[in-house]
Protein backbone atom coordinates (compact mmCIF):
# COMPACT_ATOMS: atom_id res chain seq x y z
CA UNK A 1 -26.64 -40.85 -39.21
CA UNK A 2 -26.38 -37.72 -37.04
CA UNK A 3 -25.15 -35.94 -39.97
CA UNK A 4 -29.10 -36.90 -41.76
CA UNK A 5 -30.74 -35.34 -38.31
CA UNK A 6 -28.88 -32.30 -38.43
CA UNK A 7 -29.72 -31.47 -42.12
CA UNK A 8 -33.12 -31.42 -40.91
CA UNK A 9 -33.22 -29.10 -38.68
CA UNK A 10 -32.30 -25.00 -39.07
CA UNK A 11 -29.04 -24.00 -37.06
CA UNK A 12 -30.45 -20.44 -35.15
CA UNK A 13 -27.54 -18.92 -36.32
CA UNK A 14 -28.16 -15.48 -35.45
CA UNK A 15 -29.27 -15.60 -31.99
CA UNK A 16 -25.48 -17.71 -31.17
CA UNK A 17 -23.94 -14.37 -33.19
CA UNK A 18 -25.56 -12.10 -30.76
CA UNK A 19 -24.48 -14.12 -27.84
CA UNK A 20 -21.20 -14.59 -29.16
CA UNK A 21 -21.17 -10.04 -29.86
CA UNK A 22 -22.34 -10.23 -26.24
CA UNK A 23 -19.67 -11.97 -24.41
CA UNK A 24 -17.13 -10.26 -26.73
CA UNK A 25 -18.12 -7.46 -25.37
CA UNK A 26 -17.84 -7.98 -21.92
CA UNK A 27 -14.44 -9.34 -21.86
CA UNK A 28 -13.48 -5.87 -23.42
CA UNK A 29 -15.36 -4.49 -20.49
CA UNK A 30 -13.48 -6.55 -18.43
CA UNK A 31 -10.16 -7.11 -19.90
CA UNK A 32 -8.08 -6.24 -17.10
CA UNK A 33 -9.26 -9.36 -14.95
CA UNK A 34 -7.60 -12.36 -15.22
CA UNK A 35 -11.06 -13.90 -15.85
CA UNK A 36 -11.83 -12.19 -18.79
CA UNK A 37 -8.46 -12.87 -20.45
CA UNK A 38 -8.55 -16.68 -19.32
CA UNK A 39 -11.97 -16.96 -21.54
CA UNK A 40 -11.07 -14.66 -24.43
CA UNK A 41 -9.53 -17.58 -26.25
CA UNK A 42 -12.35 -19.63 -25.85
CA UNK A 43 -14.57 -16.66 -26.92
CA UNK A 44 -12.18 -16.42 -30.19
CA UNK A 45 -12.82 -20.59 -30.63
CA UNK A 46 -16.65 -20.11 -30.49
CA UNK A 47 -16.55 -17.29 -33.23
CA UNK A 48 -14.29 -19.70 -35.33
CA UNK A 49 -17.02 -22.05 -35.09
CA UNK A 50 -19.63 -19.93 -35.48
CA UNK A 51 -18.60 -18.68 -38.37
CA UNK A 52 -18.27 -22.57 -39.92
CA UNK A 53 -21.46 -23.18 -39.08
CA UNK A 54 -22.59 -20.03 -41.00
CA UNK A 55 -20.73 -21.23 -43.59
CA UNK A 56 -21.73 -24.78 -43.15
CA UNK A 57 -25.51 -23.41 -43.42
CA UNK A 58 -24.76 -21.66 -46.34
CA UNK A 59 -23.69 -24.59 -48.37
CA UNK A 60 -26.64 -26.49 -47.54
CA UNK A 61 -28.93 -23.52 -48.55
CA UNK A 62 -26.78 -23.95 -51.58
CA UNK A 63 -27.45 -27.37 -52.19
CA UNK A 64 -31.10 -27.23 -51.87
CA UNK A 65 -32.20 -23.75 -51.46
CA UNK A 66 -33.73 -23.34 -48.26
CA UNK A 67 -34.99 -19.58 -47.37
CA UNK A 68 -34.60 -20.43 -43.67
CA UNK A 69 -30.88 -21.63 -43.35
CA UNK A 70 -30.05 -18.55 -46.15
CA UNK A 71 -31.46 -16.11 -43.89
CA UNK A 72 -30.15 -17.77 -40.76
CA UNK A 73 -26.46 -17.02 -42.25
CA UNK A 74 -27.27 -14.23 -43.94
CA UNK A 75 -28.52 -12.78 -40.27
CA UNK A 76 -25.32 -14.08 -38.08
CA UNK A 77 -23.32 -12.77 -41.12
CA UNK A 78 -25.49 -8.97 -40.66
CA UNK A 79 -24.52 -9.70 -36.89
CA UNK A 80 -20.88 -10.49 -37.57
CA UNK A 81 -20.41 -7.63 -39.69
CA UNK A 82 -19.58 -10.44 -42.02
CA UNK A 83 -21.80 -9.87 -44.81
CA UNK A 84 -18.62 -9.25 -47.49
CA UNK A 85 -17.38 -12.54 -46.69
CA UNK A 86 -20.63 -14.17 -47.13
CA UNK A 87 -20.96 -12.11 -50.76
CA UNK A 88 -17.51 -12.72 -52.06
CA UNK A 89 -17.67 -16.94 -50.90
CA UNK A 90 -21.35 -17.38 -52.48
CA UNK A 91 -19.60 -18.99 -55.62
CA UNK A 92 -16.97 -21.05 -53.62
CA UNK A 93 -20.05 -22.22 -51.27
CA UNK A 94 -21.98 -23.09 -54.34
CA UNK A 95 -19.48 -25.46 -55.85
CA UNK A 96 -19.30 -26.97 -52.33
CA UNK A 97 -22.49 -27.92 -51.94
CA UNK A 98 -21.88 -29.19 -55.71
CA UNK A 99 -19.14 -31.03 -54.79
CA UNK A 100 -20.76 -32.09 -51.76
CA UNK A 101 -23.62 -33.59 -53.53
CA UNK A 102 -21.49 -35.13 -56.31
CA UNK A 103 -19.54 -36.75 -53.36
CA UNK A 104 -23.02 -38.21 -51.43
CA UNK A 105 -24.68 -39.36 -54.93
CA UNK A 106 -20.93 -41.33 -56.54
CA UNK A 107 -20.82 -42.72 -52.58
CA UNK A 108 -24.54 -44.10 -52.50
CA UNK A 109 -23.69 -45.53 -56.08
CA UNK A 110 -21.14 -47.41 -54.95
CA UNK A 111 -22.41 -48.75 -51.65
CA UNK A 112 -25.59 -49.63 -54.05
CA UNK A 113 -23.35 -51.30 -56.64
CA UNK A 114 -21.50 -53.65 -53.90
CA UNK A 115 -25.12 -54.31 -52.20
CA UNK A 116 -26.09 -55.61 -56.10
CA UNK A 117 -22.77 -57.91 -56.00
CA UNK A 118 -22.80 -59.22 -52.81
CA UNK A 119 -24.48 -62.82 -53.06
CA UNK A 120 -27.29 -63.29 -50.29
């Protein structure tokens, strides 16, 4: 399904971590207006999520090495100043994407298995 379309396609990672750097920023700029402190959670959500999907990217480079989606979280990681976090979870991102593919492959087995048994 969507989850298929999305594998296809590179996540510009980098560019969102410079936006992201951006409006962090500002709300330090602006931190004394009620404005700026009504949006600094939701600036704190969309690095929480940014970061997944670096993560997210990193495991799928994992799974079937892709130079584009390493670099792309490799670069929001340089932008982050989250490179150490990318270094030390390479291994635990590695047996995700294992685990991930073990999952997919035992879950197409099965679903091919009960197509067999069904009677038509």
């Amino acid at each position: 399904g969507a989850e298929r379309g999305d594998a296809a396609r590179v996540v510009d990672l980098a560019h969102g971590a410079n936006l992201l750097r951006r409006c962090e920023a500002r709300c330090r700029q602006l931190k004394h207006l009620n404005q700026a402190q009504r949006i600094s959670p939701s600036v704190a959500t969309a690095s929480d999520e940014l970061q997944a999907l670096m993560h997210t990217e990193l495991r799928r480079a994992c799974s079937q090495f892709e130079a584009d989606r390493f670099r792309s979280a490799v670069e929001c990681a340089l932008t982050l100043d989250r490179v150490d976090e990318i270094m030390s979870q390479v291994h635990n991102n590695f047996a995700e994407a294992i685990k991930e593919s073990t999952k997919e492959v035992l879950n197409n087995h099965v679903l091919m298995s009960l197509e067999q048994m069904t009677p038509q």
